[in-house]
Protein backbone atom coordinates (compact mmCIF):
# COMPACT_ATOMS: atom_id res chain seq x y z
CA UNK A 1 -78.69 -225.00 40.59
CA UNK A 2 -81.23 -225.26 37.78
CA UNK A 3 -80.21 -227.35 34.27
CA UNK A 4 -80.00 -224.07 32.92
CA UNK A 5 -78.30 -222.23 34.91
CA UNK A 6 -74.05 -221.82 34.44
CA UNK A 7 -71.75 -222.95 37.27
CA UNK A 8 -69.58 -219.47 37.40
CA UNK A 9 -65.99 -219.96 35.87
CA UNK A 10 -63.14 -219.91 38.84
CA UNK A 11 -59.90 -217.99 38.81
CA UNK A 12 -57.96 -221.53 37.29
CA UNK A 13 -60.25 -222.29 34.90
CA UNK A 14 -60.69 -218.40 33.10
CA UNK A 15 -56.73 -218.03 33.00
CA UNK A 16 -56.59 -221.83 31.43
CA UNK A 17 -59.41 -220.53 29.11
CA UNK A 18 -57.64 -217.75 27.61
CA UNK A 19 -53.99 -218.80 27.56
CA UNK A 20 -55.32 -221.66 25.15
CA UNK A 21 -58.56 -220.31 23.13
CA UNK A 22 -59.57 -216.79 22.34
CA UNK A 23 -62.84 -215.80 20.35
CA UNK A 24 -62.96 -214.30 16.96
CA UNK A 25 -65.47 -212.58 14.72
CA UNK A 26 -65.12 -213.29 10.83
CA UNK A 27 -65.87 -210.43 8.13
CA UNK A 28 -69.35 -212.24 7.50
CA UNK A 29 -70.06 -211.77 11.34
CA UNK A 30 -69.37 -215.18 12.38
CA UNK A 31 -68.05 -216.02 15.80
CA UNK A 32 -65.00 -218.55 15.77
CA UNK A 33 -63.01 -220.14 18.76
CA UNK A 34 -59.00 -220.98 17.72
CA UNK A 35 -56.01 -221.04 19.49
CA UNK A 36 -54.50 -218.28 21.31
CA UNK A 37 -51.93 -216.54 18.88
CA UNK A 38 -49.10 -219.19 21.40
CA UNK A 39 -50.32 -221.95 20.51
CA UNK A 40 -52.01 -220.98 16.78
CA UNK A 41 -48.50 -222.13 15.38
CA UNK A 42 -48.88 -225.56 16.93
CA UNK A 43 -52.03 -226.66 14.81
CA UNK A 44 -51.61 -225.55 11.12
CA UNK A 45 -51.20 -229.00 10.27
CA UNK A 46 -54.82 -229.86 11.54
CA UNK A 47 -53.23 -232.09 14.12
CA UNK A 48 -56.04 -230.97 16.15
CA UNK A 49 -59.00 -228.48 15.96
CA UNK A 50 -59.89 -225.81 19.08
CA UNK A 51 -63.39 -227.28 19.47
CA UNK A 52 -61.95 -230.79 20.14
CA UNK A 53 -59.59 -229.44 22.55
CA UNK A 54 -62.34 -227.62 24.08
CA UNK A 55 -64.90 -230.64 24.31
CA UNK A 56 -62.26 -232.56 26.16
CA UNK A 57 -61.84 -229.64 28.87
CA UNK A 58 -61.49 -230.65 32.19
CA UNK A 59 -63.47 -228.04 33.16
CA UNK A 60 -66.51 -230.31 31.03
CA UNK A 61 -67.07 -232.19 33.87
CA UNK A 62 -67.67 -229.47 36.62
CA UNK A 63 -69.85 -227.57 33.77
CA UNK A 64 -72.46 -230.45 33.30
CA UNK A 65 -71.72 -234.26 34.63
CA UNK A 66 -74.05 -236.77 33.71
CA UNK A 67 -77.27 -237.09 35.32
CA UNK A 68 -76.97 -239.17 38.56
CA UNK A 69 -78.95 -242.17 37.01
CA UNK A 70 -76.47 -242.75 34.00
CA UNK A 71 -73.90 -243.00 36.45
CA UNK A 72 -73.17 -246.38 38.31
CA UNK A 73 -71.45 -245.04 41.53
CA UNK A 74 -73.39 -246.84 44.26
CA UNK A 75 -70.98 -249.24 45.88
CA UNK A 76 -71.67 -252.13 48.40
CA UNK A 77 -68.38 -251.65 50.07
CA UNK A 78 -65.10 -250.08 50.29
CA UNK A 79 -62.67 -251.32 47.94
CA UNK A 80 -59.12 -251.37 50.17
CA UNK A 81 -55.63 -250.35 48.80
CA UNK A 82 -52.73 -252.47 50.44
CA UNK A 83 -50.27 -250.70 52.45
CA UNK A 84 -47.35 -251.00 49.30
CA UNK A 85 -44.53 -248.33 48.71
CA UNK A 86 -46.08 -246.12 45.94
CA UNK A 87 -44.68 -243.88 43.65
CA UNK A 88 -45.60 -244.27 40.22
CA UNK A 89 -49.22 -243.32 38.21
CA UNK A 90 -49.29 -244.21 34.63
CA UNK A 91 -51.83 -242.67 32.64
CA UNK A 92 -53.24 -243.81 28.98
CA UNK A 93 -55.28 -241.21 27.16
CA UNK A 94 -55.87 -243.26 23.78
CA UNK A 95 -58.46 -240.82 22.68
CA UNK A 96 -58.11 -236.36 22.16
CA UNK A 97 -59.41 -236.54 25.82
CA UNK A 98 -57.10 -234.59 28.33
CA UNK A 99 -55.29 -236.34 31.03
CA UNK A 100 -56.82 -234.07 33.52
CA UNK A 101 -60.22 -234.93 32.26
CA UNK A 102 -59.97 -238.52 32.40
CA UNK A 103 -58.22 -238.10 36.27
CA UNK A 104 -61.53 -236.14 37.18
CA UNK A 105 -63.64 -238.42 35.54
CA UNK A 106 -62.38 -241.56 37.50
CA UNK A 107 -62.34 -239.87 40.47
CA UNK A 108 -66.05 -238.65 40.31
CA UNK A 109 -67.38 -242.20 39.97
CA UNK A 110 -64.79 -243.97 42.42
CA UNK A 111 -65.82 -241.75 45.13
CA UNK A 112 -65.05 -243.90 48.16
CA UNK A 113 -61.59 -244.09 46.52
CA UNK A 114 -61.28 -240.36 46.10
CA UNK A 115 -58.85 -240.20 48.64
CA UNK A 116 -56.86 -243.25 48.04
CA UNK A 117 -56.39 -241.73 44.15
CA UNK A 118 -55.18 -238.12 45.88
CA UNK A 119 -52.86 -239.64 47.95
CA UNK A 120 -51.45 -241.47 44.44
CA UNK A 121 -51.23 -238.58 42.86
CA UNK A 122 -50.14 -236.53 45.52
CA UNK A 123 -47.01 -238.64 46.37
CA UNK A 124 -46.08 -239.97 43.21
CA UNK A 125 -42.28 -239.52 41.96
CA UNK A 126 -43.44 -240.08 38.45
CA UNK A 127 -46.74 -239.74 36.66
CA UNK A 128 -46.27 -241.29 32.63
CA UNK A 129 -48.67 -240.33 30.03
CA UNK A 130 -48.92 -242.04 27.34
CA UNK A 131 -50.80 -241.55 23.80
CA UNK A 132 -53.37 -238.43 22.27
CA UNK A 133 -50.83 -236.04 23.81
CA UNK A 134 -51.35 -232.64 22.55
CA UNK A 135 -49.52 -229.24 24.05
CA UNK A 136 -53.14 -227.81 25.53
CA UNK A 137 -54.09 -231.59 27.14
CA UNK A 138 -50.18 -231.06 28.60
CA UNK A 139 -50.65 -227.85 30.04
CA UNK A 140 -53.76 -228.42 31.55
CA UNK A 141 -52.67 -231.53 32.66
CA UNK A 142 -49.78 -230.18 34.78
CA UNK A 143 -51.83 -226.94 35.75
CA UNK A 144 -54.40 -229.36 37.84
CA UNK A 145 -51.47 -231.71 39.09
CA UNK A 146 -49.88 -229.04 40.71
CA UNK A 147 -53.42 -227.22 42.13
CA UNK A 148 -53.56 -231.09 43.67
CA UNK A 149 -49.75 -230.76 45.18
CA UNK A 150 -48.22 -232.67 42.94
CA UNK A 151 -44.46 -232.27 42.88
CA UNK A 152 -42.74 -235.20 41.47
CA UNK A 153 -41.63 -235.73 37.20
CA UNK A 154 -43.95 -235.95 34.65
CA UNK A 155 -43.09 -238.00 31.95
CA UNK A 156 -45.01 -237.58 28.19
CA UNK A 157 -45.08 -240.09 25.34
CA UNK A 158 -46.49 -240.11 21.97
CA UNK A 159 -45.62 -242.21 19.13
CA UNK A 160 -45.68 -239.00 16.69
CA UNK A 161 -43.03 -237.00 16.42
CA UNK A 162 -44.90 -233.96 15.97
CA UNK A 163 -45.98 -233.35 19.81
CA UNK A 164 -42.89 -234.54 21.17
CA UNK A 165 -41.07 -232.14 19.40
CA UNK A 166 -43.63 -229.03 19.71
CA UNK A 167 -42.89 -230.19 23.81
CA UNK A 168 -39.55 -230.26 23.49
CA UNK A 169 -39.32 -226.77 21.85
CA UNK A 170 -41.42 -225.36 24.56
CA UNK A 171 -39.98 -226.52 27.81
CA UNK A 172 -36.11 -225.01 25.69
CA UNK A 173 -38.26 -221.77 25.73
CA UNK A 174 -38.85 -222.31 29.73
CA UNK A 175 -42.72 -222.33 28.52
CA UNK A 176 -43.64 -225.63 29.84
CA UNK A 177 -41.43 -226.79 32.61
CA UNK A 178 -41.60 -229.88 35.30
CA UNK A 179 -42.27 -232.17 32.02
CA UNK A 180 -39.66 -234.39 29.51
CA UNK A 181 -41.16 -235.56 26.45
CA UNK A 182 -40.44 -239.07 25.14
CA UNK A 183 -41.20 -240.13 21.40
CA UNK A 184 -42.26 -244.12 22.51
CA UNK A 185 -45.24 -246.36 21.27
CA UNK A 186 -46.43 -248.65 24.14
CA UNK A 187 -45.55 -251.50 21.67
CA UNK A 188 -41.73 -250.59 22.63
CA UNK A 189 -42.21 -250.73 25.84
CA UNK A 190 -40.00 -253.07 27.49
CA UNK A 191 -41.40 -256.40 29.02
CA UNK A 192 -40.25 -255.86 32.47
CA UNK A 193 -41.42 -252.52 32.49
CA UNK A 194 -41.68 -251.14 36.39
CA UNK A 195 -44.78 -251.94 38.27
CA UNK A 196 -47.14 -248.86 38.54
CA UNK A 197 -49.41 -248.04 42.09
CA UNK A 198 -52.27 -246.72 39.99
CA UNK A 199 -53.31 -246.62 36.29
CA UNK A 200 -55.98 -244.89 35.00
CA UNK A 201 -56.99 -245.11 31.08
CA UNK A 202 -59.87 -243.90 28.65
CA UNK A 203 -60.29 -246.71 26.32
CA UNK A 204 -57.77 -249.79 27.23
CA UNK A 205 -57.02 -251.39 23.55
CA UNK A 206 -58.92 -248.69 21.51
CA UNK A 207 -56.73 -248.35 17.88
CA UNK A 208 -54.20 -250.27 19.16
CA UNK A 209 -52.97 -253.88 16.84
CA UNK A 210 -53.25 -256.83 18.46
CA UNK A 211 -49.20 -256.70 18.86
CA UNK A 212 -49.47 -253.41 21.19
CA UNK A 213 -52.37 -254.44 23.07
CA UNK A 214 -50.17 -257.36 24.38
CA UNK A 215 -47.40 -254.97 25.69
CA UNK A 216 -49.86 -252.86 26.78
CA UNK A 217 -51.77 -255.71 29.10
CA UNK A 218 -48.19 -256.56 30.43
CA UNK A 219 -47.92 -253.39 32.22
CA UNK A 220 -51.48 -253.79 33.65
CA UNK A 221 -50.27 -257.12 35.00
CA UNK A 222 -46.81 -255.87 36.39
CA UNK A 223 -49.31 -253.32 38.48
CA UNK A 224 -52.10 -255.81 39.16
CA UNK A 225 -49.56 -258.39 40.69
CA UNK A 226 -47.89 -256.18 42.54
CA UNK A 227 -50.98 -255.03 44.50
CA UNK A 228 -51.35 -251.92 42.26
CA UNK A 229 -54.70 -250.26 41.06
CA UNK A 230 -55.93 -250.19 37.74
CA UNK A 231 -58.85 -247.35 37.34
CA UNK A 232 -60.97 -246.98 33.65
CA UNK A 233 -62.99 -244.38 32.40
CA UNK A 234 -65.10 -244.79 28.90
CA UNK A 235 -65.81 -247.80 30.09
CA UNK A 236 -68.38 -246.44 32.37
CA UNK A 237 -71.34 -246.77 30.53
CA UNK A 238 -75.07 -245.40 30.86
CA UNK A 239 -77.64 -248.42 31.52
CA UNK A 240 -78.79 -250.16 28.85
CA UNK A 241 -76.25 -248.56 26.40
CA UNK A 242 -75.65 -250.46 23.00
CA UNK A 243 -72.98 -253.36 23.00
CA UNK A 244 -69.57 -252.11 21.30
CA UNK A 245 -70.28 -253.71 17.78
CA UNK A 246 -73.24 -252.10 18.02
CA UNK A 247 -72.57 -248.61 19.12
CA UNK A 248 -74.71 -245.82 17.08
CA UNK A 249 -75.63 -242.59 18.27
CA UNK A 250 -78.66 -241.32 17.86
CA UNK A 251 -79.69 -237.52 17.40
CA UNK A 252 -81.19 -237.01 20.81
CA UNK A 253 -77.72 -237.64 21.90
CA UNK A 254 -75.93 -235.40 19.68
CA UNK A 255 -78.13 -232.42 19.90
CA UNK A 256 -77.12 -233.13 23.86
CA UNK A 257 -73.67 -232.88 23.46
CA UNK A 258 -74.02 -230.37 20.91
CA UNK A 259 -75.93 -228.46 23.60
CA UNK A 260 -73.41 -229.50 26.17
CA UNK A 261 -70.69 -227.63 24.01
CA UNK A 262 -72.68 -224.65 23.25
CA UNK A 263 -73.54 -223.70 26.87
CA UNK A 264 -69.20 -224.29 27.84
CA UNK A 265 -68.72 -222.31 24.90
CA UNK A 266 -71.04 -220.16 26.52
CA UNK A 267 -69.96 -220.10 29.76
CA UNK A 268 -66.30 -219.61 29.66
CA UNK A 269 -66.44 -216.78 26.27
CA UNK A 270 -70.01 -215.33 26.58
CA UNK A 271 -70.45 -216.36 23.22
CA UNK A 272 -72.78 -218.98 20.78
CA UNK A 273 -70.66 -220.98 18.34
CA UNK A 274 -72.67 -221.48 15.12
CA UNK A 275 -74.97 -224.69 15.76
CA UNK A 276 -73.38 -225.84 12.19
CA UNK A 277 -70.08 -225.85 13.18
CA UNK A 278 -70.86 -227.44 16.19
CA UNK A 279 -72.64 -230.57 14.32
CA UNK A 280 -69.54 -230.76 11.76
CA UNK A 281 -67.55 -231.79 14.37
CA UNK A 282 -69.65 -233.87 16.04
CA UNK A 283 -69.72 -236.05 12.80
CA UNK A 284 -66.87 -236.07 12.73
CA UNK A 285 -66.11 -237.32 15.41
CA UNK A 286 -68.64 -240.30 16.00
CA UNK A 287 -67.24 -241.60 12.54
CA UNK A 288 -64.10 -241.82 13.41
CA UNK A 289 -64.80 -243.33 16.59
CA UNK A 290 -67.38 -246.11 14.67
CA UNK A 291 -64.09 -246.70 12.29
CA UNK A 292 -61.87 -248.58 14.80
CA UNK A 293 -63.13 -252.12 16.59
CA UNK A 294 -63.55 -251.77 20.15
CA UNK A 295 -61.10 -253.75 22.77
CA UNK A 296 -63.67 -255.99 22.80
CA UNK A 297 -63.36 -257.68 19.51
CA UNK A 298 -61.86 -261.42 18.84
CA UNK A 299 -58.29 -260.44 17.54
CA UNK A 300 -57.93 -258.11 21.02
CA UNK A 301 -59.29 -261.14 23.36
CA UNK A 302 -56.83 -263.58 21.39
CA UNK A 303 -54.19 -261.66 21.92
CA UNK A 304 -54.38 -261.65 25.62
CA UNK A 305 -51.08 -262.82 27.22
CA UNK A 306 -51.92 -266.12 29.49
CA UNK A 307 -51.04 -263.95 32.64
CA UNK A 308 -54.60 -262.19 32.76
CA UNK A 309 -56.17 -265.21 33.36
CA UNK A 310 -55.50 -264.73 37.05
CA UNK A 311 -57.32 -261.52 36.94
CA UNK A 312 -60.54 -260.91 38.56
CA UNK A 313 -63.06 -258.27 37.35
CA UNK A 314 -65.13 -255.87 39.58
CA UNK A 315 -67.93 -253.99 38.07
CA UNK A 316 -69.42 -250.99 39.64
CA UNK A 317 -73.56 -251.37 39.28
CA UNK A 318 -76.11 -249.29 39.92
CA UNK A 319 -77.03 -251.86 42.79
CA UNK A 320 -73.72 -253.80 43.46
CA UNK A 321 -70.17 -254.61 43.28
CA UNK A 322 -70.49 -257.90 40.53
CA UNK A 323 -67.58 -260.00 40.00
CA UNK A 324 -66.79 -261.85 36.29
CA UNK A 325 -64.62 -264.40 36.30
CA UNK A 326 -63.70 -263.82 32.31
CA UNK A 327 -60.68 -262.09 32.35
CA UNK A 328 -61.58 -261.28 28.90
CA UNK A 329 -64.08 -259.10 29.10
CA UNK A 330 -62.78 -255.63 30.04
CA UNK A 331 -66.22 -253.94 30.47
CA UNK A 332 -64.97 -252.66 33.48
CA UNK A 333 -64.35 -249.56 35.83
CA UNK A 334 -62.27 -251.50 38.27
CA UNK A 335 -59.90 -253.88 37.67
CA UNK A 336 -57.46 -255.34 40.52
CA UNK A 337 -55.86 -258.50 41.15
CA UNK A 338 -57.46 -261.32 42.61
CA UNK A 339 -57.50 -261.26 46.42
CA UNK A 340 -59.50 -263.79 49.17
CA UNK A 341 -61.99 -260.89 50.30
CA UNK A 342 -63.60 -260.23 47.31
């Protein structure tokens, strides 16, 4: 398939398409992309706009992945899951990307693990999301869970009231079913909170105090020390990308996401959003997302609890599998408890 060609749009991903967006023209002409009259209600308050929804699609990643060679997904070996009883998958989304998204993102670098993370999935009692929850990220979270056979609970938390309650009002209305929705901040979670088989997270730490970054790390351990696996996302980062303090984005790489946008846009509507609108929230977004310290900072590593430091970390490279023996440093893709073969 050439760059510019357009993977064609399944059955799944059209009928997600148009339950959540439709395409309007204004009276100067203009084409816009909101919510479908359902959902319209939902969003007056600006909790959320369509084209953020839209740029965390799942259906981004099948439209245009990264180029091969800003990928690390060459592995020296295969990593091995122990033989434990499984049935939990916890899932933080700290950003406005969809569950879904960040489960198909994971899963497209970890290939060797692809199965392994099916099987998870697959068999789990209880998948927990917690954070960025929005009705749309819901939907087409439990949409692709059950395409994947997924039959167990899924459980929903948000600290804000707002999509907790828009959930609750839905699944009354028999519109979203097979889901509860739980107001909770991971800073209430309890101590001995349940070990998970499998977490998989965006950003680990990103806008979160010191205070809730400690609870948080508790649940990684409860997994990690109970044989579980612990899968990240954003931290997957292109070679030679800039250090976290020192993230900028330059406009080669906005015109390509504004490109990459366009050309979904494009390929699920037939239409061309305005260029303008395109860029507006693009800025937007990049300064919000320079406004909050990375994970990485001093008051996050200080606030580690003292049971990380038996935690190893395994990087995927572009040529090997590199252990760091600084718990500290969560630059990471994989992170699993310490064990004799590695």
């Amino acid at each position: 398939m050439s760059q510019n060609e357009l993977p064609p749009v399944n059955e799944t991903e059209r009928d997600l398409a148009n339950k959540l967006f439709c395409v309007t023209t204004t009276a100067e002409g203009k084409t816009k992309l909101t919510f479908s009259p359902s959902l319209q209600r939902d969003y007056n308050g600006g909790l959320h706009s369509p084209l953020q929804q839209l740029s965390s699609f799942s259906v981004w990643n099948s439209l245009m992945p990264p180029p091969e060679d800003k990928i690390s997904n060459s592995w020296s070996g295969k990593m091995e899951i122990p033989e434990l009883s499984r049935n939990r998958v916890i899932v933080f989304s700290q950003l406005h990307g969809s569950p879904a998204e960040i489960f198909l993102s994971v899963s497209r670098v970890a290939r060797d693990l692809q199965k392994e993370i099916d099987d998870e999935i697959i068999g789990a009692e209880q998948i927990m999301l917690f954070g960025a929850i929005s009705i749309p990220n819901v939907v087409e979270t439990l949409t692709w869970l059950k395409t994947k056979g997924f039959k167990g609970k899924l459980s929903v938390f948000d600290i804000s009231p707002i999509p907790i309650g828009i959930g609750r009002i839905y699944k009354q209305f028999g519109l979203i079913s097979d889901a509860e929705f739980i107001q909770s901040d991971v800073l209430s979670l309890p101590k001995n909170t349940p070990k998970a088989d499998l977490i998989i997270s965006d950003v680990l730490g990103y806008c979160l105090t010191p205070e809730q970054y400690v609870n948080l790390t508790r649940v990684v351990e409860n997994t990690l020390s109970n044989g579980g696996l612990w899968l990240t996302r954003e931290l997957i980062e292109p070679k030679g990308a800039p250090k976290p303090e020192d993230r900028s984005v330059s406009k080669s790489d906005g015109d390509e996401r504004i490109n990459r946008i366009n050309r979904l846009v494009k390929r699920l509507f037939n239409v061309e959003l305005p260029i303008e609108d395109i860029q507006q929230f693009e800025n937007t977004r990049w300064n919000l997302a320079q406004t909050y310290p990375r994970h990485s900072g001093k008051d996050y590593q200080d606030a580690l609890p003292s049971g990380l430091e038996n935690v190893s970390t395994i990087r995927i490279s572009s040529q090997t599998l590199m252990q760091s023996d600084n718990p500290r440093i969560f630059e990471t893709s994989i992170i699993k408890k310490d064990r004799n073969n590695y």
